[in-house]
C-alpha atoms as a PDB file:
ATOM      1  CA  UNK A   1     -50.100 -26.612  40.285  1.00  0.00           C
ATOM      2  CA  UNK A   2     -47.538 -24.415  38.606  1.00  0.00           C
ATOM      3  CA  UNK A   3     -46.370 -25.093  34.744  1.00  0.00           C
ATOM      4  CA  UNK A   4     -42.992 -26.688  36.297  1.00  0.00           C
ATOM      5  CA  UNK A   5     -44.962 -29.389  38.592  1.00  0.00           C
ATOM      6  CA  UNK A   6     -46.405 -30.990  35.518  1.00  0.00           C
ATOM      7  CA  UNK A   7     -43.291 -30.726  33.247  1.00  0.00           C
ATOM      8  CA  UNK A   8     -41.319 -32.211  36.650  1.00  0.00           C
ATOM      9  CA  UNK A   9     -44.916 -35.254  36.578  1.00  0.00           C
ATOM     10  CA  UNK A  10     -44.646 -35.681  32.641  1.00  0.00           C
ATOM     11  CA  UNK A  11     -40.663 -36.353  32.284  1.00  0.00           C
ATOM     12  CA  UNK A  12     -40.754 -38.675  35.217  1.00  0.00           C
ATOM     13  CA  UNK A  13     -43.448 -40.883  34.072  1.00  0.00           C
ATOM     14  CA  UNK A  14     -44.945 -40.458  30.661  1.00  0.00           C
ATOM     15  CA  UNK A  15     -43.138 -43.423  28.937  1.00  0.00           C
ATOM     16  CA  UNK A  16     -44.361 -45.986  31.439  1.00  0.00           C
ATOM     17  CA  UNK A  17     -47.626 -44.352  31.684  1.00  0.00           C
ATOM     18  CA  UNK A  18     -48.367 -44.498  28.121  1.00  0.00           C
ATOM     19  CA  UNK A  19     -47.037 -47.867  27.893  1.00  0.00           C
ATOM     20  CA  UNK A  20     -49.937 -48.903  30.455  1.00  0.00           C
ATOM     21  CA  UNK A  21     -52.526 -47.424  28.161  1.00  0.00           C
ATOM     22  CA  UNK A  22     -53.252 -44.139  29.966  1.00  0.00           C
ATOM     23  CA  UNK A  23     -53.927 -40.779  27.826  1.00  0.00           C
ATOM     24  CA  UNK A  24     -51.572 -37.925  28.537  1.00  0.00           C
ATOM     25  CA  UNK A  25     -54.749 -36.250  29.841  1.00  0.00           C
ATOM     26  CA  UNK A  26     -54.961 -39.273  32.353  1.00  0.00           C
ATOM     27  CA  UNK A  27     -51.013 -39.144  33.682  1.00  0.00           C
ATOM     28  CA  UNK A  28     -51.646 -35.258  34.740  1.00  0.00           C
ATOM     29  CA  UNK A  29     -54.537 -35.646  36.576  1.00  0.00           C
ATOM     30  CA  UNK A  30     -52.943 -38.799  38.410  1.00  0.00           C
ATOM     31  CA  UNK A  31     -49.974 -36.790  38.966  1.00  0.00           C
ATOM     32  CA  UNK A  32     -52.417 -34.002  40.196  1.00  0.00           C
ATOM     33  CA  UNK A  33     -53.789 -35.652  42.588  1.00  0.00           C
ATOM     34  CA  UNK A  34     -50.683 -36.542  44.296  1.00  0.00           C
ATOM     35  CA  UNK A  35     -48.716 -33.729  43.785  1.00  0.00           C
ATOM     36  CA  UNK A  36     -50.826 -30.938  45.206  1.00  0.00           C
ATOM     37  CA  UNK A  37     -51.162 -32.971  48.777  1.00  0.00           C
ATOM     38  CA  UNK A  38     -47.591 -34.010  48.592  1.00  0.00           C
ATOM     39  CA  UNK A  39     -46.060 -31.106  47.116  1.00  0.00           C
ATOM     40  CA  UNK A  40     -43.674 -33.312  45.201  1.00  0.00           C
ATOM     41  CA  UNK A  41     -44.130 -33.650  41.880  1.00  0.00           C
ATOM     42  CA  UNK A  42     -41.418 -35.428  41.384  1.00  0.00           C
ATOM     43  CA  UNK A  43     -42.819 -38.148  43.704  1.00  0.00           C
ATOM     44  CA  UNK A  44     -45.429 -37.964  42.097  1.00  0.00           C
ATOM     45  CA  UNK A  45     -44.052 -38.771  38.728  1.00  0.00           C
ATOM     46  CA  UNK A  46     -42.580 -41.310  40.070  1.00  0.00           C
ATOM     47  CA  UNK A  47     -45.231 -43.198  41.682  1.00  0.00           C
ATOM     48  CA  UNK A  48     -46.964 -43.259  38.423  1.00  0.00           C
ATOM     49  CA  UNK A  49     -43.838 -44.648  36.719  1.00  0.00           C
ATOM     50  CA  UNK A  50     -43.854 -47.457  39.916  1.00  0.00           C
ATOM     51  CA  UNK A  51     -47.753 -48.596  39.680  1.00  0.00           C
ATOM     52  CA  UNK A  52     -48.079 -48.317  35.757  1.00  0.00           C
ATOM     53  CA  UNK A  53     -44.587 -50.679  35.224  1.00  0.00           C
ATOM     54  CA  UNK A  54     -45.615 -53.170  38.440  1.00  0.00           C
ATOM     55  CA  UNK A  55     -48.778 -54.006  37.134  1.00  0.00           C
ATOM     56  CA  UNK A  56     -47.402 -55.197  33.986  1.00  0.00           C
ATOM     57  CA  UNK A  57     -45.241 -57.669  35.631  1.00  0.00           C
ATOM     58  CA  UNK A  58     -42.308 -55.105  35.473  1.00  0.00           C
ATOM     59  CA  UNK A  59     -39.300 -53.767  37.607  1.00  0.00           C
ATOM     60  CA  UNK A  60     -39.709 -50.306  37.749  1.00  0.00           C
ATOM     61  CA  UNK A  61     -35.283 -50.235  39.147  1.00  0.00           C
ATOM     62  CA  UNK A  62     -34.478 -52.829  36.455  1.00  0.00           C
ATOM     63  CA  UNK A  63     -36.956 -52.325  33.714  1.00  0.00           C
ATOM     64  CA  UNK A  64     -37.009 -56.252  33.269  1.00  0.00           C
ATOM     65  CA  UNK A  65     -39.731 -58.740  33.918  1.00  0.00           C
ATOM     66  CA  UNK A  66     -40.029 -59.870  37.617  1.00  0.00           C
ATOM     67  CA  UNK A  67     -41.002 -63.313  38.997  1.00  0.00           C
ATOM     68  CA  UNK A  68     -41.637 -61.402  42.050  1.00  0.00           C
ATOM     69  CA  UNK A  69     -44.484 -59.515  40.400  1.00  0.00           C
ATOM     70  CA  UNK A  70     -45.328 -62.485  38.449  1.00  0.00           C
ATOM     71  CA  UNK A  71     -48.810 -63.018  40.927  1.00  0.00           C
ATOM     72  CA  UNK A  72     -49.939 -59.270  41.405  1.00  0.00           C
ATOM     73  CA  UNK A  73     -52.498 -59.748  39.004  1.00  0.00           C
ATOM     74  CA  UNK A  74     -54.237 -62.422  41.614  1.00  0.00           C
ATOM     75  CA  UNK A  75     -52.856 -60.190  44.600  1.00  0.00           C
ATOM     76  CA  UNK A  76     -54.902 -57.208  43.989  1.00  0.00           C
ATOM     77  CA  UNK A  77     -57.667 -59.204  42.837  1.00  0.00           C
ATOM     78  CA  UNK A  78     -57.849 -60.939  46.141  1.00  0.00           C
ATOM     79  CA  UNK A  79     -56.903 -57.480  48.002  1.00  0.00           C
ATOM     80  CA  UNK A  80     -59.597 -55.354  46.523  1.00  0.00           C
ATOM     81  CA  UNK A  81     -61.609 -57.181  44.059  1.00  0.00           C
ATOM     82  CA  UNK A  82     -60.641 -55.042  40.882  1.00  0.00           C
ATOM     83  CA  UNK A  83     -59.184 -56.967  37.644  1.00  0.00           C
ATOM     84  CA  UNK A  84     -56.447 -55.249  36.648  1.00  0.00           C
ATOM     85  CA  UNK A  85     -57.396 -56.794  32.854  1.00  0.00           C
ATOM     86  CA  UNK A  86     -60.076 -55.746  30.585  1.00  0.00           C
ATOM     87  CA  UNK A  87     -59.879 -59.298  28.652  1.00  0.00           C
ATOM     88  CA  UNK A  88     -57.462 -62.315  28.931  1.00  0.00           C
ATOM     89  CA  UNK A  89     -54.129 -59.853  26.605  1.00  0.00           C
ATOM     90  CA  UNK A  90     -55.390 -56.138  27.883  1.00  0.00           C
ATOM     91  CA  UNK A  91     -54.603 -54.515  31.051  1.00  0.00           C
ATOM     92  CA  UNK A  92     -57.193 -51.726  31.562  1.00  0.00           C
ATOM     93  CA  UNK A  93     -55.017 -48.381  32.050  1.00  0.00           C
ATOM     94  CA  UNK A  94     -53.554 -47.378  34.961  1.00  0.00           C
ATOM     95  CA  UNK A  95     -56.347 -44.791  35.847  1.00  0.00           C
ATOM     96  CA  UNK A  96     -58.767 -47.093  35.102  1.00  0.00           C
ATOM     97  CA  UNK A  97     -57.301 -49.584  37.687  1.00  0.00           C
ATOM     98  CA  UNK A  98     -56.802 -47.051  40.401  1.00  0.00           C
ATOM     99  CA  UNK A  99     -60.234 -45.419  39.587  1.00  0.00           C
ATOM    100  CA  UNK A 100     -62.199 -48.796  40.605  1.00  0.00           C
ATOM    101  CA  UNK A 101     -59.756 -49.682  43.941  1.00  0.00           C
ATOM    102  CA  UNK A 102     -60.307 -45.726  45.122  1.00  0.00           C
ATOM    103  CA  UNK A 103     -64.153 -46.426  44.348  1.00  0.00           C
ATOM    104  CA  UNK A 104     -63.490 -49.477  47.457  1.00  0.00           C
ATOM    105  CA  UNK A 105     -60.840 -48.424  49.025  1.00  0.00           C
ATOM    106  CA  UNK A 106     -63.046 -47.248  52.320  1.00  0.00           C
ATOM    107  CA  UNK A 107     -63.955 -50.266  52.649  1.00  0.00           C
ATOM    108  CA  UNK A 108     -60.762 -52.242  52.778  1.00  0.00           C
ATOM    109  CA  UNK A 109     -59.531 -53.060  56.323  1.00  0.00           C
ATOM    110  CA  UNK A 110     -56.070 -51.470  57.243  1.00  0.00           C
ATOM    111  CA  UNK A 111     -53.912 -54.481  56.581  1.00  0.00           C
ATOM    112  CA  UNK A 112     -55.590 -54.654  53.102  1.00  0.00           C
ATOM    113  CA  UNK A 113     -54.675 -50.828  51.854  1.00  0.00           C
ATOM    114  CA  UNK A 114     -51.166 -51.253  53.556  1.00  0.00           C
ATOM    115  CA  UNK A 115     -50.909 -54.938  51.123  1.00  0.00           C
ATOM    116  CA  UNK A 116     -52.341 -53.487  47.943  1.00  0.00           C
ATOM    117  CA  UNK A 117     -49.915 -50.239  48.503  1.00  0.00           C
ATOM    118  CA  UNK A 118     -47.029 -52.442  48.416  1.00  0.00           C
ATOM    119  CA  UNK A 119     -47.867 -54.552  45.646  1.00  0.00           C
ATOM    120  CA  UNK A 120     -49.267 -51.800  43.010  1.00  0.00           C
ATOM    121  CA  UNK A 121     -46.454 -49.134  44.342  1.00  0.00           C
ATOM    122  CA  UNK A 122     -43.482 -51.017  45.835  1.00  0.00           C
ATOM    123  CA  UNK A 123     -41.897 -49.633  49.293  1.00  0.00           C
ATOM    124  CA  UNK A 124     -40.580 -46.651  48.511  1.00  0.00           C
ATOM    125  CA  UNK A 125     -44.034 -45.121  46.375  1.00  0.00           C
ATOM    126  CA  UNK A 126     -46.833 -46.679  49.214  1.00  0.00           C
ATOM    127  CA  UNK A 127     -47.165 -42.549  50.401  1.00  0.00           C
ATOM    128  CA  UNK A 128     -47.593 -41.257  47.255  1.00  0.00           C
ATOM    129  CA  UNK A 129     -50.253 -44.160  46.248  1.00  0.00           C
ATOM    130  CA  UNK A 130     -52.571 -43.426  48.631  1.00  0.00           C
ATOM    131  CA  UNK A 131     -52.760 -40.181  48.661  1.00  0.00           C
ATOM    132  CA  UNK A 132     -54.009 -40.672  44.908  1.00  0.00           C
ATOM    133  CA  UNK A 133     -56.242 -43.445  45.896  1.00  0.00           C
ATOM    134  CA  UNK A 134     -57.685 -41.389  48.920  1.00  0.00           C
ATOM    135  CA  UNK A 135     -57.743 -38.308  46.916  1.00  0.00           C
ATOM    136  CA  UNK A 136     -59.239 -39.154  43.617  1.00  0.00           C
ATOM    137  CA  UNK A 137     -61.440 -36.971  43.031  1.00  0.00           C
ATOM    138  CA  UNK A 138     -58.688 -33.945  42.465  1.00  0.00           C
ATOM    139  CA  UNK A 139     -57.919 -36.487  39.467  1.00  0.00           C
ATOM    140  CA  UNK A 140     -61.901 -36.723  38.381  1.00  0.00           C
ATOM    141  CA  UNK A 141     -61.644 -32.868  38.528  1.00  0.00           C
ATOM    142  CA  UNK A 142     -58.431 -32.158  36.356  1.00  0.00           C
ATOM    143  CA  UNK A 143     -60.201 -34.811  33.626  1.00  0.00           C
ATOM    144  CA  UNK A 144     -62.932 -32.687  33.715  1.00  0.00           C
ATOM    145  CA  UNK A 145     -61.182 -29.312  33.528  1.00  0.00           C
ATOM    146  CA  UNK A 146     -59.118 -30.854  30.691  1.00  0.00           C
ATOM    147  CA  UNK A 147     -61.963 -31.948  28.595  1.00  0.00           C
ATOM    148  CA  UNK A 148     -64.263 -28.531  29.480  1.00  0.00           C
ATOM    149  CA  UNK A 149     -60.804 -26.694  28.076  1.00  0.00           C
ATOM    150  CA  UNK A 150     -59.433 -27.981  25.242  1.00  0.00           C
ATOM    151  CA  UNK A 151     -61.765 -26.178  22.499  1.00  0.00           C
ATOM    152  CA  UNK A 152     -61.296 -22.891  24.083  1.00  0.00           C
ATOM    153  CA  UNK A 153     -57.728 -23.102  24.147  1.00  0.00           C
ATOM    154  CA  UNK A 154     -57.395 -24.010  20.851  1.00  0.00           C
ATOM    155  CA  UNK A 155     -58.139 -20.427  19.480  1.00  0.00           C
ATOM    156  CA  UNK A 156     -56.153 -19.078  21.527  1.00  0.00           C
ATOM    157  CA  UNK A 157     -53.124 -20.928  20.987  1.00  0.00           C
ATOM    158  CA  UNK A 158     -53.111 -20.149  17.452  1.00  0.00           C
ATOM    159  CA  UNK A 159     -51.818 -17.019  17.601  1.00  0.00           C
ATOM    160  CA  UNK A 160     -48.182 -18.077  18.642  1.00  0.00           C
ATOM    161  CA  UNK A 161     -47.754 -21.191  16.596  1.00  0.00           C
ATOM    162  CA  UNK A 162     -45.361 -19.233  14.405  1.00  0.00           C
ATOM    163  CA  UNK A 163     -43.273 -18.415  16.910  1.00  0.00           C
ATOM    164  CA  UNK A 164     -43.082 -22.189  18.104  1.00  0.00           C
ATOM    165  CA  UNK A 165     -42.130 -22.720  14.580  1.00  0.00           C
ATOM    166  CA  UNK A 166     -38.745 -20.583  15.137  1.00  0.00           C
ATOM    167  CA  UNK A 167     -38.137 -22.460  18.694  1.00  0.00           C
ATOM    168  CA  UNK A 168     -38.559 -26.059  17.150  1.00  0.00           C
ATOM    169  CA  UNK A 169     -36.388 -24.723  13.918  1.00  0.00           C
ATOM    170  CA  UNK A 170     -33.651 -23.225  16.777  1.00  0.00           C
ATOM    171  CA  UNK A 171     -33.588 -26.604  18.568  1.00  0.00           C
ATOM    172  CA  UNK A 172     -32.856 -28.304  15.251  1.00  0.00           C
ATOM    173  CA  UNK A 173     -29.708 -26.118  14.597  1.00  0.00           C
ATOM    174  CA  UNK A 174     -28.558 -26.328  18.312  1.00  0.00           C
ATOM    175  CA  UNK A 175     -28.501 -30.167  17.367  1.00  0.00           C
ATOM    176  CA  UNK A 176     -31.644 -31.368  19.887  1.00  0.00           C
ATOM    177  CA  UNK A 177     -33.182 -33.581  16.768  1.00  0.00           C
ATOM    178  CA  UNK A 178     -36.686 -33.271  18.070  1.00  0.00           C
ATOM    179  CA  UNK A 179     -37.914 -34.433  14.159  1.00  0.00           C
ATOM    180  CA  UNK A 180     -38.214 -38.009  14.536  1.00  0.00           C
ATOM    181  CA  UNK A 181     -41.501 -39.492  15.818  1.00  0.00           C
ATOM    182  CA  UNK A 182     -42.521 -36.728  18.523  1.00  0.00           C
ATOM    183  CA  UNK A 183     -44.026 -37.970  21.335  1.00  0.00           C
ATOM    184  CA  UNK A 184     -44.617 -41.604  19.832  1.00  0.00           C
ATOM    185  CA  UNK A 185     -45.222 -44.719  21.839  1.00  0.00           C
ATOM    186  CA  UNK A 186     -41.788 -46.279  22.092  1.00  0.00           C
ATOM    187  CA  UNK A 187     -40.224 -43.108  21.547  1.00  0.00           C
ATOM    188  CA  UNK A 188     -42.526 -41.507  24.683  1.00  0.00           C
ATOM    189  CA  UNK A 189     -39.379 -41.106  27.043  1.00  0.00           C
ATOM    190  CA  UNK A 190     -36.789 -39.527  24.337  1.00  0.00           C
ATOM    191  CA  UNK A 191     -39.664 -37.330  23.744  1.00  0.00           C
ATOM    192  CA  UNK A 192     -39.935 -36.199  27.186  1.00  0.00           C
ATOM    193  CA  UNK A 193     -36.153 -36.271  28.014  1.00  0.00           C
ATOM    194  CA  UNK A 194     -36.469 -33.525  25.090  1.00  0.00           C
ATOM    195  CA  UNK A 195     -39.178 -31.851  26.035  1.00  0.00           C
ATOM    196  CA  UNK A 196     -37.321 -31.315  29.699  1.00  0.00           C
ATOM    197  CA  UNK A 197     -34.027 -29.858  27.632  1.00  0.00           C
ATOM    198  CA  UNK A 198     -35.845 -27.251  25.528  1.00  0.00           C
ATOM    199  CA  UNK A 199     -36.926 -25.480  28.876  1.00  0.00           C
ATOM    200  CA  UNK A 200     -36.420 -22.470  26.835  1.00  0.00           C
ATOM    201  CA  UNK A 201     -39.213 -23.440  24.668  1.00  0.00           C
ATOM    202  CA  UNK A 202     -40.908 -24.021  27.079  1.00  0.00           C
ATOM    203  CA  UNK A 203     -40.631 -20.902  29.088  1.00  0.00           C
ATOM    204  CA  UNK A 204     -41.614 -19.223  26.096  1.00  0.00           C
ATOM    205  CA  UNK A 205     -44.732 -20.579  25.593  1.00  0.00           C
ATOM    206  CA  UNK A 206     -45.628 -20.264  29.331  1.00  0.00           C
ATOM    207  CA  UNK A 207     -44.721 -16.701  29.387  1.00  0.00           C
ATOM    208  CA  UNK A 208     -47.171 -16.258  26.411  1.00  0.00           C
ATOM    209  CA  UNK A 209     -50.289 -18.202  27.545  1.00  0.00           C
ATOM    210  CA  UNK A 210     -49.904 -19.993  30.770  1.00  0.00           C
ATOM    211  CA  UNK A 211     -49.473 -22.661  28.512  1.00  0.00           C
ATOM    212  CA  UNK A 212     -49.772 -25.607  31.106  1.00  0.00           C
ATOM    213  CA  UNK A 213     -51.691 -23.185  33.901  1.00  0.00           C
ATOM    214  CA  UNK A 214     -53.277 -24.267  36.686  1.00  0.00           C
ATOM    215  CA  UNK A 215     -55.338 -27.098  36.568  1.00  0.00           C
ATOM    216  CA  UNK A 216     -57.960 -25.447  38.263  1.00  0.00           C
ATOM    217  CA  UNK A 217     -58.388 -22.801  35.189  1.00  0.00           C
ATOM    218  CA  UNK A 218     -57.114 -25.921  32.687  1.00  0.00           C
ATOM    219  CA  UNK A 219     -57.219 -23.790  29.576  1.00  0.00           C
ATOM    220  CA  UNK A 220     -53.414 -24.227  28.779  1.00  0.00           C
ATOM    221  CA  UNK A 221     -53.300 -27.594  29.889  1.00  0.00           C
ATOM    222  CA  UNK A 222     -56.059 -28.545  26.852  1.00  0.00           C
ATOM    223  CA  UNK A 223     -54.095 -26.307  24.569  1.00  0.00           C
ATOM    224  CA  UNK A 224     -51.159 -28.583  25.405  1.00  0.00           C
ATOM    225  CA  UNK A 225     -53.007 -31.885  24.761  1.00  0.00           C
ATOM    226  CA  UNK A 226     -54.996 -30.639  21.850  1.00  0.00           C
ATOM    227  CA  UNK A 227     -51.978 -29.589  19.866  1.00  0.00           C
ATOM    228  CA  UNK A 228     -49.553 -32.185  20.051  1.00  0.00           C
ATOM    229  CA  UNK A 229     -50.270 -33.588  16.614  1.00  0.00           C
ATOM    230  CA  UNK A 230     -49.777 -30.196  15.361  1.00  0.00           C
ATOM    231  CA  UNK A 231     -45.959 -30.255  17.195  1.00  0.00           C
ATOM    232  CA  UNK A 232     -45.313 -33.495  15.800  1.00  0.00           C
ATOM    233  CA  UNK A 233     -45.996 -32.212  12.211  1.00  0.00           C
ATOM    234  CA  UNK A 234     -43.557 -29.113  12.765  1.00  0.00           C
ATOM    235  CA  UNK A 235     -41.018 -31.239  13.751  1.00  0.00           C
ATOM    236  CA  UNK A 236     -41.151 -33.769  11.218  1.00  0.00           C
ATOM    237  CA  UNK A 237     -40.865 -31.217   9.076  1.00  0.00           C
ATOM    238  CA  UNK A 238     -37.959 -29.470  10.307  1.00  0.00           C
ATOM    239  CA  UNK A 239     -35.879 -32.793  11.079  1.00  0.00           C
END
């Protein structure tokens, strides 16, 4: 997994992942686990965007409520046995869903994976979703790489947060406006649409550390998570 494959995962899918209460830390390594069998992170991204938006009762083309999805709840219930709510007003997150269907999904006849594909993933995403429900482990893994990380990285990161000062203050002047709520909730996909146009930034940081890495080594990728607070401080100080 190169630094562009999770970029390519994040800006397709982080606003409707972190609207289905899953951690950023949880969208990579479901992205991961797609992505490196498909090669397609982009699919990948996109599958995520599909399953975390369908099980809320939205359509992922229309981003409206559906009456079509209005039963799913029941369907993959009835399909698998997994609740996709942890009480009667909370969905669990979207890793937490697919975690406990992958944890049965061997034991689901044919016609069962092939119903619950459709219904969490729609038509077009079905590939995608099971190769992250027959391959989660790889997303175990990257959790665990992520969270063995993060501390490591920190130190290490330090050293260049001056110099992401001068891109973030650069960005300002160029008129990107990345001051104003960073990575918030209902702000997730301006955030990433920005985080996709300061490539340059990006590239930077990359070329310094390995800043996203691979997610076998995962010491970039925790550097990443760890310091997002400290990005959304810069830039609300900069706006």
């Amino acid at each position: 997994m190169n630094n562009g494959t999770i970029v390519d995962i994040l800006t397709n899918s982080a606003s409707a992942m972190a609207a289905g209460n899953n951690t950023l830390e949880q969208t990579i390594a479901l992205g991961t686990a797609a992505a490196e069998i498909t090669g397609n992170a982009g699919e990948a991204g996109n599958a995520l965007k599909s399953v975390s938006m369908r099980i809320r009762g939205i359509d992922e083309d229309t981003g409206q409520f559906s009456e079509s999805l209005d039963n799913l709840k029941e369907t993959i219930y009835d399909l698998t046995g997994v609740s996709v709510m942890q009480d009667a007003n909370t969905y669990k997150s979207t890793y937490d869903i697919l975690k406990q269907i992958s944890d049965v999904w061997n034991t689901l006849a044919g016609k069962a994976q092939a119903e619950t594909l459709e219904a969490l993933f729609g038509k077009e995403q079905t590939d995608a979703g099971n190769t992250i429900l027959s391959n989660f482990d790889s997303a175990e893994n990257a959790m665990v790489s992520m969270t063995r990380s993060s501390g490591n990285a920190m130190e290490a990161m330090n050293g260049i947060f001056d110099s992401v000062d001068y891109k973030l203050n650069r960005l300002k002047e160029t008129g990107v406006g990345i001051g104003q709520n960073l990575f918030g909730g209902d702000d997730m996909k301006a955030s990433i649409d920005i985080l996709n146009k300061f490539a340059e930034a990006v590239d930077f940081l990359t070329g310094k550390l390995g800043l996203f890495g691979t997610v076998g080594a995962g010491l970039g990728i925790g550097a990443f998570i760890q310091n997002l607070d400290w990005l959304k401080c810069r830039a609300a100080k900069i706006a």
